[in-house]
PDB file of N, CA and C in Angstrom:
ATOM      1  N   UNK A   1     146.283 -79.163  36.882  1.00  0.00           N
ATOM      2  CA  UNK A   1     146.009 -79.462  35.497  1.00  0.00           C
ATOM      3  C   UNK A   1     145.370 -78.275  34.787  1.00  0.00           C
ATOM      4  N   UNK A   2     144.243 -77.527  35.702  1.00  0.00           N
ATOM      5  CA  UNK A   2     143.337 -76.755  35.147  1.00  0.00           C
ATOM      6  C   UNK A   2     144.927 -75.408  34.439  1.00  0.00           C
ATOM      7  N   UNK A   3     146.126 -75.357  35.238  1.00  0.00           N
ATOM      8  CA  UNK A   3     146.564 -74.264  35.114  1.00  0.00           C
ATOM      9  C   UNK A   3     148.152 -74.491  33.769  1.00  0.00           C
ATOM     10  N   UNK A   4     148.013 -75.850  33.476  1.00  0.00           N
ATOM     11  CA  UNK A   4     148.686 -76.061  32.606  1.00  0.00           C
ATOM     12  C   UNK A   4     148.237 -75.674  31.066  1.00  0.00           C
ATOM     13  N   UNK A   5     146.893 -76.184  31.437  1.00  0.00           N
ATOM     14  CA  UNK A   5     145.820 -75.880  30.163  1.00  0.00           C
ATOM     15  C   UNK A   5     145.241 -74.793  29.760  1.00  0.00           C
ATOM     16  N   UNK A   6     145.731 -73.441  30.731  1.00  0.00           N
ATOM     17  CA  UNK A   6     145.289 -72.221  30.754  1.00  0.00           C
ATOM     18  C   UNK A   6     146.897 -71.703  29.504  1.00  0.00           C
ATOM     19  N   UNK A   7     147.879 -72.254  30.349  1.00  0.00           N
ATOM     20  CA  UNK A   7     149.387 -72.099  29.567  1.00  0.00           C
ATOM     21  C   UNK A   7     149.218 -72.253  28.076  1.00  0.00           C
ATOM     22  N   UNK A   8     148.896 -73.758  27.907  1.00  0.00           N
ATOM     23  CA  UNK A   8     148.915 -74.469  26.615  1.00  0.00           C
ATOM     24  C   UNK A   8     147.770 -73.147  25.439  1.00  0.00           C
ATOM     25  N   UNK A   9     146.614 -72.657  26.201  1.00  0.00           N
ATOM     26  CA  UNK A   9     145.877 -72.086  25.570  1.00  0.00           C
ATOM     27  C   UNK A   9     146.369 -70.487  24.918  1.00  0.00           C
ATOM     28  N   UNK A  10     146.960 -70.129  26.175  1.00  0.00           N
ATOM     29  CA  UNK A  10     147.729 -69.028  25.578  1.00  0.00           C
ATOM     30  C   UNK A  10     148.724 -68.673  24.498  1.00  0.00           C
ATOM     31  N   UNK A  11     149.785 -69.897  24.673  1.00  0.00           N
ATOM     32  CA  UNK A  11     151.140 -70.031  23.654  1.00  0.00           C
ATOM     33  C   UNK A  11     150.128 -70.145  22.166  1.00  0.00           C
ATOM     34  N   UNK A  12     148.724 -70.758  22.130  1.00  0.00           N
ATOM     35  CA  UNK A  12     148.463 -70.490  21.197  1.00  0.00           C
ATOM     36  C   UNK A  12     147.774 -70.088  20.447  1.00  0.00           C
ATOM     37  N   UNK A  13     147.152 -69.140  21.313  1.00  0.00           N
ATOM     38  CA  UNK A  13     146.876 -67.836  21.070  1.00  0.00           C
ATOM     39  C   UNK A  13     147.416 -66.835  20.496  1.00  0.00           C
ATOM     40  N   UNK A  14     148.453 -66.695  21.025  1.00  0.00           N
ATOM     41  CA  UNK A  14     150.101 -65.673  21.089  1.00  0.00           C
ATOM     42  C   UNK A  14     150.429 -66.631  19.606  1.00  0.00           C
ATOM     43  N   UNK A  15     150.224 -68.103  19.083  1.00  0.00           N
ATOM     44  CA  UNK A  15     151.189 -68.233  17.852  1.00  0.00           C
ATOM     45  C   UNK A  15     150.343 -67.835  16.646  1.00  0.00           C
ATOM     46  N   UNK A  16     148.734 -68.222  17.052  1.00  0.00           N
ATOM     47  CA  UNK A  16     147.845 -67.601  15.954  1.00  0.00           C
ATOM     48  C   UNK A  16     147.945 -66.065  15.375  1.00  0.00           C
ATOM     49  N   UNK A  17     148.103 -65.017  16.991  1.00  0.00           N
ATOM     50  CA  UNK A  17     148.171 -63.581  16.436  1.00  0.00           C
ATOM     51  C   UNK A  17     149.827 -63.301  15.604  1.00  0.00           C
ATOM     52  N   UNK A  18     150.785 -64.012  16.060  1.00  0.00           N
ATOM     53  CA  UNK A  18     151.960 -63.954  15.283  1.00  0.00           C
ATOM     54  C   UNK A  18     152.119 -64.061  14.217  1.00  0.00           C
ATOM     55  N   UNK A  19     151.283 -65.644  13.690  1.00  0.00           N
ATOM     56  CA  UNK A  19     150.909 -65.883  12.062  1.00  0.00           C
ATOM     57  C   UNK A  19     149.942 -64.780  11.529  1.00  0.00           C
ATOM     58  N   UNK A  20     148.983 -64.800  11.797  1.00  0.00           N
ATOM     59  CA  UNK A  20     148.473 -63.640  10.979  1.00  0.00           C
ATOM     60  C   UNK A  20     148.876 -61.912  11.069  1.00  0.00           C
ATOM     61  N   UNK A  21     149.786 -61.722  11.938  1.00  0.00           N
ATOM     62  CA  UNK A  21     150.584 -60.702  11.629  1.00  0.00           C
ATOM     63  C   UNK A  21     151.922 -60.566  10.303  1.00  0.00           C
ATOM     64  N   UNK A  22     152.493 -61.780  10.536  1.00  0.00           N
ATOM     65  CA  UNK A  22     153.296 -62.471   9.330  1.00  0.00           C
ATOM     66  C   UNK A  22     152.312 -62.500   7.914  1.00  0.00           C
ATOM     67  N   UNK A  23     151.368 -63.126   7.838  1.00  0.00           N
ATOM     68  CA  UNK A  23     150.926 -62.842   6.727  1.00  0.00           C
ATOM     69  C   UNK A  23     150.260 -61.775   6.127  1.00  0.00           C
ATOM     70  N   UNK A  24     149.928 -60.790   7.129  1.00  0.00           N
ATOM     71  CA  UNK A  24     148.888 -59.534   6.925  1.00  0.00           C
ATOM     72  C   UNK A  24     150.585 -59.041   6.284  1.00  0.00           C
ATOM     73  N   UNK A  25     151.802 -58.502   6.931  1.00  0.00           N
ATOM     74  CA  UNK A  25     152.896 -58.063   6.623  1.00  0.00           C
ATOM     75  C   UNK A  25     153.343 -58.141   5.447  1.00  0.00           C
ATOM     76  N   UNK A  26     153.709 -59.509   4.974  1.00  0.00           N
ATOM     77  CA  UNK A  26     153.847 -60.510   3.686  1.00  0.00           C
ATOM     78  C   UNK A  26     153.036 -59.937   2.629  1.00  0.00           C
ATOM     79  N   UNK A  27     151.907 -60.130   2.953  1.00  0.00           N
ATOM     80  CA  UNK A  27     150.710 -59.848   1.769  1.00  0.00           C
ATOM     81  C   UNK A  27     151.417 -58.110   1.044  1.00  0.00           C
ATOM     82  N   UNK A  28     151.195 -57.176   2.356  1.00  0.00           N
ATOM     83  CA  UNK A  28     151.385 -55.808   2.097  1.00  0.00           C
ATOM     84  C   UNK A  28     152.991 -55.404   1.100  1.00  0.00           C
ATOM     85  N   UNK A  29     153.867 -56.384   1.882  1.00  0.00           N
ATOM     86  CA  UNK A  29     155.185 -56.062   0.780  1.00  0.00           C
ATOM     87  C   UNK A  29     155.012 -56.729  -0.235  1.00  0.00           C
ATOM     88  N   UNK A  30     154.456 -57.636  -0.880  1.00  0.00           N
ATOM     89  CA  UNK A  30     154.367 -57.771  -2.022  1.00  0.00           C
ATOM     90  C   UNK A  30     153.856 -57.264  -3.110  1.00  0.00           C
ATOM     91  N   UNK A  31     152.783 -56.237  -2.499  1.00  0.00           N
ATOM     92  CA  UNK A  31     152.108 -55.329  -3.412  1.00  0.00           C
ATOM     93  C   UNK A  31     153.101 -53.704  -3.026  1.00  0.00           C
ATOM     94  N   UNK A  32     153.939 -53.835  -3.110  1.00  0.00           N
ATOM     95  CA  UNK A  32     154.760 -52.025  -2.608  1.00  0.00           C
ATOM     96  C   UNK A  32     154.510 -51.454  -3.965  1.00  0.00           C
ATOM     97  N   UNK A  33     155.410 -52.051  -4.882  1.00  0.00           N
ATOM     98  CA  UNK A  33     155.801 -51.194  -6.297  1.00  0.00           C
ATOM     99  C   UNK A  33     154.509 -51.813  -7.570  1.00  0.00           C
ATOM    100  N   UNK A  34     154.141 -51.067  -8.394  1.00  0.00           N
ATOM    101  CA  UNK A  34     152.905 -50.514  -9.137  1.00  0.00           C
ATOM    102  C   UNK A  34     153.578 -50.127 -10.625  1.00  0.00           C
ATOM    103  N   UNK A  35     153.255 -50.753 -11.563  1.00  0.00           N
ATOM    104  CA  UNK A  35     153.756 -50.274 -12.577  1.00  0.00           C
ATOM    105  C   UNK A  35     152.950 -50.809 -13.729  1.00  0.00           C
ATOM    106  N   UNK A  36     152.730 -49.437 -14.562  1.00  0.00           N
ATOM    107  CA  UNK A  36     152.139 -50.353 -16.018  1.00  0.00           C
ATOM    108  C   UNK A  36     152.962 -50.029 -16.973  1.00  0.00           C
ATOM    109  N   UNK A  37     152.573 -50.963 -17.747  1.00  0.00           N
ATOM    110  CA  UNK A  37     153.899 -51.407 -18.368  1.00  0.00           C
ATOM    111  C   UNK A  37     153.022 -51.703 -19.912  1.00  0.00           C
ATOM    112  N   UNK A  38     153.276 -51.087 -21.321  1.00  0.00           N
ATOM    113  CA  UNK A  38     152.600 -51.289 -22.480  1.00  0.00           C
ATOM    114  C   UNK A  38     153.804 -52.186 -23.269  1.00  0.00           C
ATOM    115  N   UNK A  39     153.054 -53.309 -23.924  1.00  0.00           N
ATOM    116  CA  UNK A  39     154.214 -54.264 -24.655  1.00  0.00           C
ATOM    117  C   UNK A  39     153.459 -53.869 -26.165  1.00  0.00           C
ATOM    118  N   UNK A  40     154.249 -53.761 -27.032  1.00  0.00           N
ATOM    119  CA  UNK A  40     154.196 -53.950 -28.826  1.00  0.00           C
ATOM    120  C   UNK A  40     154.513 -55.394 -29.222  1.00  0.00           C
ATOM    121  N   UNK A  41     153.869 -56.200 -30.100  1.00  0.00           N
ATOM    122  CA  UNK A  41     154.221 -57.532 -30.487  1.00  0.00           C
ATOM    123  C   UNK A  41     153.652 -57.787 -31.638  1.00  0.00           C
ATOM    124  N   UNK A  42     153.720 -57.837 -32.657  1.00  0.00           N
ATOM    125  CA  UNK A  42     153.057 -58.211 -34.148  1.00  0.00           C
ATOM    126  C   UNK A  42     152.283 -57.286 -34.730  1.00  0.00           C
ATOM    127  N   UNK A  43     152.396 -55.938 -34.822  1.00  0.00           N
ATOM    128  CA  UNK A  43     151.744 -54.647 -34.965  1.00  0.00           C
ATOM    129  C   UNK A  43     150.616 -54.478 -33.372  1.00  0.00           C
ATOM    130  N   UNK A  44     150.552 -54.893 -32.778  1.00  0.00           N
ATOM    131  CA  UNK A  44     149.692 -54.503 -31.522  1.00  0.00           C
ATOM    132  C   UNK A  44     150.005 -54.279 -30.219  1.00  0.00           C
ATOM    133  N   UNK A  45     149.423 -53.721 -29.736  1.00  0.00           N
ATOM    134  CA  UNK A  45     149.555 -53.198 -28.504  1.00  0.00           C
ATOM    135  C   UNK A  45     148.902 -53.421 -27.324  1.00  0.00           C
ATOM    136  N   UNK A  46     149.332 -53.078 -26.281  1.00  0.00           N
ATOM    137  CA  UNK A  46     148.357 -53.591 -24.980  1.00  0.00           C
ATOM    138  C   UNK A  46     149.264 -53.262 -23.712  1.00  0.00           C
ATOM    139  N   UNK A  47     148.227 -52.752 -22.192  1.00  0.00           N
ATOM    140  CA  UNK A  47     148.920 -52.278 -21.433  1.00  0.00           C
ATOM    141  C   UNK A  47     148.034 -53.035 -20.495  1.00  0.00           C
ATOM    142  N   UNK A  48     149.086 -53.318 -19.437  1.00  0.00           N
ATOM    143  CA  UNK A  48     148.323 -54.158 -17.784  1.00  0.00           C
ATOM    144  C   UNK A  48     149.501 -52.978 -17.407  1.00  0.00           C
ATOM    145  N   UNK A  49     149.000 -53.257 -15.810  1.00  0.00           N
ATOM    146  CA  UNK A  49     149.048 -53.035 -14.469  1.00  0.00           C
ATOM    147  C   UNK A  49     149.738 -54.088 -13.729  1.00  0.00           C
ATOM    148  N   UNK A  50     150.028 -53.673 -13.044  1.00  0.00           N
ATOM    149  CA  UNK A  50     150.919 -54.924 -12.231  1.00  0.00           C
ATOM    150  C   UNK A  50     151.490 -54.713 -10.823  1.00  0.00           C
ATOM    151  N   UNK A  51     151.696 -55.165 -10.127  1.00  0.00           N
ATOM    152  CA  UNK A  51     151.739 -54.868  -8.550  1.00  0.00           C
ATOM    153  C   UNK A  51     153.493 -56.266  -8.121  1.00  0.00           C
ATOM    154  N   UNK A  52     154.248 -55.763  -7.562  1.00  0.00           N
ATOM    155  CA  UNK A  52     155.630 -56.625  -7.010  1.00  0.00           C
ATOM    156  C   UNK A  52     155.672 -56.030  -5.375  1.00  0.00           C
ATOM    157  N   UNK A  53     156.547 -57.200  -4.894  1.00  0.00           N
ATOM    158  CA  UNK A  53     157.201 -56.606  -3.855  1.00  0.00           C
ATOM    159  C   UNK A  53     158.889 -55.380  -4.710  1.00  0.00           C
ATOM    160  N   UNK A  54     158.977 -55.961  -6.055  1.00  0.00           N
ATOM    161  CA  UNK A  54     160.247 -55.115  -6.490  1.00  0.00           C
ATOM    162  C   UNK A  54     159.998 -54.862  -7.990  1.00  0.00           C
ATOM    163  N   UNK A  55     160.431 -53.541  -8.474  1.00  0.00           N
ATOM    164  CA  UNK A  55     159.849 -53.333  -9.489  1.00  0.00           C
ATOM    165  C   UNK A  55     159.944 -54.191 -10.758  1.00  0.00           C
ATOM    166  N   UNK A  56     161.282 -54.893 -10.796  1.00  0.00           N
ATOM    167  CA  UNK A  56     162.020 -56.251 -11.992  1.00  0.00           C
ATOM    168  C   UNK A  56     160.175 -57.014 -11.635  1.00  0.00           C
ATOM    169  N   UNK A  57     159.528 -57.670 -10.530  1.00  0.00           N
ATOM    170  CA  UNK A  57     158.472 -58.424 -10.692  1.00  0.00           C
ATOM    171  C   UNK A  57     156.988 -57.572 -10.806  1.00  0.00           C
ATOM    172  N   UNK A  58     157.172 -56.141 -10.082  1.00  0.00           N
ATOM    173  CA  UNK A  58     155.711 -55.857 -11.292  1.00  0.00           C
ATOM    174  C   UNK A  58     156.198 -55.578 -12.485  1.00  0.00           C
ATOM    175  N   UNK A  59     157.074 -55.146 -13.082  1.00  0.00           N
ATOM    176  CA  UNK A  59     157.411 -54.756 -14.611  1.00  0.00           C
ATOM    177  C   UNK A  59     156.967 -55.860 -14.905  1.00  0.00           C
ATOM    178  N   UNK A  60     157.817 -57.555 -14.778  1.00  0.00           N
ATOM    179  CA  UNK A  60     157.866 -58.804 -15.157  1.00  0.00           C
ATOM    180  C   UNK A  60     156.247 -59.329 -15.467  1.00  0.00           C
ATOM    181  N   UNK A  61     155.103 -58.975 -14.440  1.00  0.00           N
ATOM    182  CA  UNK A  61     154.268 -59.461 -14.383  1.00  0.00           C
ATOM    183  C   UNK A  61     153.076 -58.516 -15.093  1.00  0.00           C
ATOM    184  N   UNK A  62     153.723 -57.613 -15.694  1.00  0.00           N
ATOM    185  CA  UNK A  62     152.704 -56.743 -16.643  1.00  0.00           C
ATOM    186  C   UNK A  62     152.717 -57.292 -18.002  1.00  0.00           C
ATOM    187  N   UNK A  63     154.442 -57.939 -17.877  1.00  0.00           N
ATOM    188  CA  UNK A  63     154.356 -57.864 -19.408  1.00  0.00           C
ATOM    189  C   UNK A  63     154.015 -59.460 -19.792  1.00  0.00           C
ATOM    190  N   UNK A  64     154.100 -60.198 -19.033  1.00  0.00           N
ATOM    191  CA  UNK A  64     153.218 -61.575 -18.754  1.00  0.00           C
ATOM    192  C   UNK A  64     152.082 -61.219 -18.882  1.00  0.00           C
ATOM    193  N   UNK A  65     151.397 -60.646 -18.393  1.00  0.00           N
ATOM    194  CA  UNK A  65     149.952 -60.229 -18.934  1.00  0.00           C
ATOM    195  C   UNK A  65     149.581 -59.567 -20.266  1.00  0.00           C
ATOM    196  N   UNK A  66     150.317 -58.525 -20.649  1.00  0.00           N
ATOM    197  CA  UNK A  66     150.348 -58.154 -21.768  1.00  0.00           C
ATOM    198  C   UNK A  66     150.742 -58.928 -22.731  1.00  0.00           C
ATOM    199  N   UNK A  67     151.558 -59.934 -23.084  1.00  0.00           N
ATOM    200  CA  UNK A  67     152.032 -60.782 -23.574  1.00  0.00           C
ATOM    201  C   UNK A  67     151.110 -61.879 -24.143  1.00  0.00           C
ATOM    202  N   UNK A  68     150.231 -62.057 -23.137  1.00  0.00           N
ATOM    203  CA  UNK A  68     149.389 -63.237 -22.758  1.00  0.00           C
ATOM    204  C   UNK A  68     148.321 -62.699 -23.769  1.00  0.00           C
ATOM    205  N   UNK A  69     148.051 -61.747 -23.635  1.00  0.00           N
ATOM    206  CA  UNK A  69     146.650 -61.082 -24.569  1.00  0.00           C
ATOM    207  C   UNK A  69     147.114 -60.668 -25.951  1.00  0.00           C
ATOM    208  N   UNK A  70     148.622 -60.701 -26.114  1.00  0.00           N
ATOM    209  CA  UNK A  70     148.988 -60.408 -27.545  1.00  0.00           C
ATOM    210  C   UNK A  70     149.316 -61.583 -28.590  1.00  0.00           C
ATOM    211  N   UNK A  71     149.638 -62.456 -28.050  1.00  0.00           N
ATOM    212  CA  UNK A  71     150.359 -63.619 -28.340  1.00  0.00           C
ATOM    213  C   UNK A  71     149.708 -64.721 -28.560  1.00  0.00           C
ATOM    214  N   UNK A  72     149.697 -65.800 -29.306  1.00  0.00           N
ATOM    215  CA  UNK A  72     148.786 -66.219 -30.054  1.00  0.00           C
ATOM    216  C   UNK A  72     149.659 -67.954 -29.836  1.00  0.00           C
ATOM    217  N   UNK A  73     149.216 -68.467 -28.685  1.00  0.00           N
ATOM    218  CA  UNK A  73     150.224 -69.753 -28.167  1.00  0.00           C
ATOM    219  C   UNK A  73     151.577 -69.635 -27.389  1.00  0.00           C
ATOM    220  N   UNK A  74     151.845 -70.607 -26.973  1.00  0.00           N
ATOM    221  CA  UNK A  74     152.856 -70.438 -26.408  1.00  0.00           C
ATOM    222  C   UNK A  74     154.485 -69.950 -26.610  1.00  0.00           C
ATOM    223  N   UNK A  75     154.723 -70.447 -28.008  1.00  0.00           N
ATOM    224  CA  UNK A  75     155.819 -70.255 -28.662  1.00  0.00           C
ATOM    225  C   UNK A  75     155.765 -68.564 -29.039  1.00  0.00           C
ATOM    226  N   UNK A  76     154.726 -67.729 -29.420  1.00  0.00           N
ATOM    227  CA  UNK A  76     154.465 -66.385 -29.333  1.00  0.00           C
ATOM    228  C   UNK A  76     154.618 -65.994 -28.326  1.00  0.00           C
ATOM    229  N   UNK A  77     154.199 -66.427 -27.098  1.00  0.00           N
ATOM    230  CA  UNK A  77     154.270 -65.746 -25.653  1.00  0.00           C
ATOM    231  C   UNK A  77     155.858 -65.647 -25.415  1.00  0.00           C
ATOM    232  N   UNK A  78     156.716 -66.523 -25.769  1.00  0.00           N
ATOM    233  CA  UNK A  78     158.032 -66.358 -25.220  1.00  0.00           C
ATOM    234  C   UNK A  78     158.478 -65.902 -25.735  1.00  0.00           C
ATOM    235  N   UNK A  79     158.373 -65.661 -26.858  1.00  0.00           N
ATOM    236  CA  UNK A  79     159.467 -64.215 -27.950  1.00  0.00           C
ATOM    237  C   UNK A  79     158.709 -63.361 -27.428  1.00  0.00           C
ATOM    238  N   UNK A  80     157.522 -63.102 -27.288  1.00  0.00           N
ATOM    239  CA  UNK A  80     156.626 -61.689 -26.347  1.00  0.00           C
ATOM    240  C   UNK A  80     157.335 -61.220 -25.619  1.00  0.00           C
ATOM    241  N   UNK A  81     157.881 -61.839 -24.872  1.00  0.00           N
ATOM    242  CA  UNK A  81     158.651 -62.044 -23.474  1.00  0.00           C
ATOM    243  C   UNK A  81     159.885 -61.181 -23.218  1.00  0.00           C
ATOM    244  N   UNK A  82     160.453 -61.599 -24.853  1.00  0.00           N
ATOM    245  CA  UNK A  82     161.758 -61.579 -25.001  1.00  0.00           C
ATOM    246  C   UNK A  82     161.695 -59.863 -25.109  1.00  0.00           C
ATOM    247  N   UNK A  83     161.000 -59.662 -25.597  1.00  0.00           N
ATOM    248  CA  UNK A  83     160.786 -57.839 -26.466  1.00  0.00           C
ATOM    249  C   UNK A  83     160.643 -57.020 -25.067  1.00  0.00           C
ATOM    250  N   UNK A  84     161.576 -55.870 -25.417  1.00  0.00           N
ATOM    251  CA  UNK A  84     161.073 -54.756 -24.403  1.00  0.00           C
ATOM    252  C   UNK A  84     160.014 -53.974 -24.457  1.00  0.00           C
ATOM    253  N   UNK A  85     159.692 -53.720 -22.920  1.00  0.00           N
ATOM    254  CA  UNK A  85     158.359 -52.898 -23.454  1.00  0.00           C
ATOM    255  C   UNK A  85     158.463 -51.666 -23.814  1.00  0.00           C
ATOM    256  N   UNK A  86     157.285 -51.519 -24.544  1.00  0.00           N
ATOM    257  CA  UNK A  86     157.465 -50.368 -25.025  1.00  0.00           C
ATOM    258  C   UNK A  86     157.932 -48.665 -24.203  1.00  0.00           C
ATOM    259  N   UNK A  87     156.665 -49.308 -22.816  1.00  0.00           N
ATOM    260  CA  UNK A  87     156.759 -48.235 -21.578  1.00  0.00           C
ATOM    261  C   UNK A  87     156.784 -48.789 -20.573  1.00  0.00           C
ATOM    262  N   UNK A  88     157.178 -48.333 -19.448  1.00  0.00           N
ATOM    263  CA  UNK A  88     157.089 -48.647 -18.295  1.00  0.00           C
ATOM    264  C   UNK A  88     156.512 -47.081 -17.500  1.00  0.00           C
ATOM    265  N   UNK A  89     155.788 -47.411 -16.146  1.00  0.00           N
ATOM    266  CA  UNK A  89     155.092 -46.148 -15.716  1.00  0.00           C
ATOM    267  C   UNK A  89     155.120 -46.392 -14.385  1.00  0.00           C
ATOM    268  N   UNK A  90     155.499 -45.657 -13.262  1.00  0.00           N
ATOM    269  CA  UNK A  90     155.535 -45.968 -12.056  1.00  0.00           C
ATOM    270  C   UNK A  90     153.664 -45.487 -11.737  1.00  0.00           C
ATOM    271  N   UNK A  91     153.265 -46.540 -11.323  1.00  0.00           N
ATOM    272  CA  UNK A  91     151.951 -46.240 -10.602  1.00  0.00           C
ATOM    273  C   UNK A  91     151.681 -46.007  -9.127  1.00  0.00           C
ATOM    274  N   UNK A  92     150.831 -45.214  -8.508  1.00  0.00           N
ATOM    275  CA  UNK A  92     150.742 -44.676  -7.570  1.00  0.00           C
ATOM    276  C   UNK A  92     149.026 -45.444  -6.576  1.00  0.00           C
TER     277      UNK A  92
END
């Protein structure tokens, strides 16, 4: 018995260090690409930062932020949305 329970202890051991290798991994590709990104919307301006595993979602998520601070409700935020930004900047 004692040597079944030595087994059982290991497999999950071995599944704990697997998961948190998976997520330490995970975490790191999602932050690869870096970009700030300045949006124009109703005479104003404003620039975030933003972090993706691909650049379409940090671009995407700068200008969600930028958007967010320009825009004045919701129905503003989505024409925000709609507008290109002004810049985009690969960050390092």
């Amino acid at each position: 018995m004692a040597k079944k329970t030595t087994h059982v202890r290991w497999i999950i051991a071995a599944a704990i260090v697997a998961l948190l290798g998976v997520l330490v991994y995970s975490s790191l590709q999602q932050t690869r690409q870096r970009f700030e990104v300045c949006v124009s919307f109703h005479g104003a301006s404003h620039c975030a930062i933003a972090a993706g595993s691909t650049r379409e979602q940090a671009v995407r998520s700068a200008q969600e932020i930028d958007c967010e601070m320009l825009a004045r409700g919701r129905d503003e935020t989505m024409v925000c949305l709609d507008v290109s930004p002004a810049s985009i900047q690969s960050v390092k």
